[in-house]
Protein backbone atom coordinates (compact mmCIF):
# COMPACT_ATOMS: atom_id res chain seq x y z
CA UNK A 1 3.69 29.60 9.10
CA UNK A 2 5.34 26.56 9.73
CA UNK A 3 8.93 25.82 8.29
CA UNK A 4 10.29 21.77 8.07
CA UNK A 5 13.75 20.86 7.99
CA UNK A 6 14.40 17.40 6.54
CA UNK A 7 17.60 15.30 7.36
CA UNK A 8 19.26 12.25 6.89
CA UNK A 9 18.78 11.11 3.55
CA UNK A 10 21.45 9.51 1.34
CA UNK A 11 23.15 6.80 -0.64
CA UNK A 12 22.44 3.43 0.75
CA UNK A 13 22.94 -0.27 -0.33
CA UNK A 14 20.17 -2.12 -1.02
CA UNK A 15 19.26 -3.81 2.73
CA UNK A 16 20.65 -0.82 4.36
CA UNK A 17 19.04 0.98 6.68
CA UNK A 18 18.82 5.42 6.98
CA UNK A 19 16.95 7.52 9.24
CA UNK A 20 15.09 10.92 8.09
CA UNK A 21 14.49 13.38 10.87
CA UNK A 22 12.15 16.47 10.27
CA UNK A 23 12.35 19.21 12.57
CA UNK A 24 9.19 22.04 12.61
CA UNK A 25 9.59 25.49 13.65
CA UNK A 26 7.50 28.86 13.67
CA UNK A 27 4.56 28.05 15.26
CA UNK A 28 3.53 28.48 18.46
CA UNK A 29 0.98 25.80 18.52
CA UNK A 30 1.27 22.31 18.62
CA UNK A 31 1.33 20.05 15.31
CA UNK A 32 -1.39 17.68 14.66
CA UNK A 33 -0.71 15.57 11.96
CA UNK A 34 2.99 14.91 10.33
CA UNK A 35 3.56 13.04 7.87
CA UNK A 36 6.39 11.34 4.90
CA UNK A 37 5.83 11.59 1.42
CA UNK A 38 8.07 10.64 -1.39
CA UNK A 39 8.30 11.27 -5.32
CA UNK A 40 10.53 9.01 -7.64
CA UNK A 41 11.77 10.80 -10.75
CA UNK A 42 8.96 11.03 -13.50
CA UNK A 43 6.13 9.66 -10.87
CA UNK A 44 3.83 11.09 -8.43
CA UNK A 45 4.23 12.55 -5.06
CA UNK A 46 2.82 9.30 -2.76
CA UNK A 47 2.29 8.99 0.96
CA UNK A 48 4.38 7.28 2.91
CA UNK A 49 3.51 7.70 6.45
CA UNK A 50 1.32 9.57 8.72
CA UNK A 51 1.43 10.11 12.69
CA UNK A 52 -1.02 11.70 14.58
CA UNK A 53 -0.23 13.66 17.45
CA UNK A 54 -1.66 10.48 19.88
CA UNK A 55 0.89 8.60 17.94
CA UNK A 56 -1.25 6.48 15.45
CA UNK A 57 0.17 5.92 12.25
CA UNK A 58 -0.61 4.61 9.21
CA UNK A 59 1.94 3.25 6.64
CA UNK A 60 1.73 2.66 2.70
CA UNK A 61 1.30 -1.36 1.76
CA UNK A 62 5.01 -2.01 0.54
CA UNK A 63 7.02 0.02 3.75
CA UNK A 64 4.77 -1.66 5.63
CA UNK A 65 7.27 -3.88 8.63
CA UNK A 66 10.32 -1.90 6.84
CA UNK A 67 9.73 1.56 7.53
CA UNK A 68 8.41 3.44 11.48
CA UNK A 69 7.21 6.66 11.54
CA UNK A 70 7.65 8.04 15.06
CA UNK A 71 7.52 12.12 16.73
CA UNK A 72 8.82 13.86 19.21
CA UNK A 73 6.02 16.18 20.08
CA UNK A 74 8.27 18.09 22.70
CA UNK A 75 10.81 18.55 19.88
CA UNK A 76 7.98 19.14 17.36
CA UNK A 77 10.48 16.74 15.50
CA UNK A 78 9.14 13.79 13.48
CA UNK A 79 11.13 10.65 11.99
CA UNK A 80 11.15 7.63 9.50
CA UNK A 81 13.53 4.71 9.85
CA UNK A 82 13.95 2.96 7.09
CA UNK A 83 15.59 -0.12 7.09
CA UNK A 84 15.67 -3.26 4.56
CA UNK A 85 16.00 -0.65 1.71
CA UNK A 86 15.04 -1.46 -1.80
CA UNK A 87 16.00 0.03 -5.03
CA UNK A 88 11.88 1.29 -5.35
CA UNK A 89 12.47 3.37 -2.32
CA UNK A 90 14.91 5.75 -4.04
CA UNK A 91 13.22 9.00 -4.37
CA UNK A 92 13.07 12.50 -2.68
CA UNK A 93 11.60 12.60 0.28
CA UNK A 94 9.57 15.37 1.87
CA UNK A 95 8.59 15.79 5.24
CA UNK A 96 4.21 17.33 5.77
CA UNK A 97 2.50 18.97 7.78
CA UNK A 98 -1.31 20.60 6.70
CA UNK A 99 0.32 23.78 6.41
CA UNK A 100 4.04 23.04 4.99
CA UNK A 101 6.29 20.90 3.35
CA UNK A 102 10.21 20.40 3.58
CA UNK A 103 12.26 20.90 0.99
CA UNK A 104 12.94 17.02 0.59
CA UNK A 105 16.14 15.26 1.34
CA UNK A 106 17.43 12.71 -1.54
CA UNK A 107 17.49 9.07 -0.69
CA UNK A 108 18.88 6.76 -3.48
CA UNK A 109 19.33 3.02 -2.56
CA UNK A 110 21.92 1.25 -4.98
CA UNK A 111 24.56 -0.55 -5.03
């Protein structure tokens, strides 16, 4: 079983810019796929990044040139800059694997 540790999230100004880190543990094996999701009050859980373990992502249409998805595969540690923040992007975010999810970290962009 595989346990994920989100981080990072926050109040932020619209344009700002916040960095989510997501840290797996409890598994001896490798992770494949990891991946961001995010769910705004009173709206569906949605994908917002994926990175595969050879480092190809893909991105949802309206983060895309905003928002990077990168890993750490040594540190089994995965991340999502965010930067030119919108009001749209405030939701909870939860870090994925195949077998787990985080708990989600808050990230509410207002002024």
């Amino acid at each position: 079983q595989v346990q994920l540790v989100e981080s990072g999230g926050g109040l932020v100004q619209p344009g700002g810019s916040l960095r989510l880190s997501c840290v797996a543990s409890g598994s001896s094996n490798s992770i494949n796929t990891m991946a961001w999701y995010r769910q705004a009050p009173g709206k569906q859980r949605e994908l917002v990044a994926f990175i595969a373990s050879g480092g190809t992502t893909t991105y949802k249409e309206s983060v895309k040139g905003r928002f990077t998805i990168s890993r750490d595969n040594a540190k089994n540690t995965v991340y999502l800059q965010m930067s030119s923040l919108k009001p749209e992007d405030t939701a909870v975010y939860y870090c994925y694997t195949p077998s787990s999810w985080g708990q989600g970290t808050q990230v509410t962009v207002s002024s």
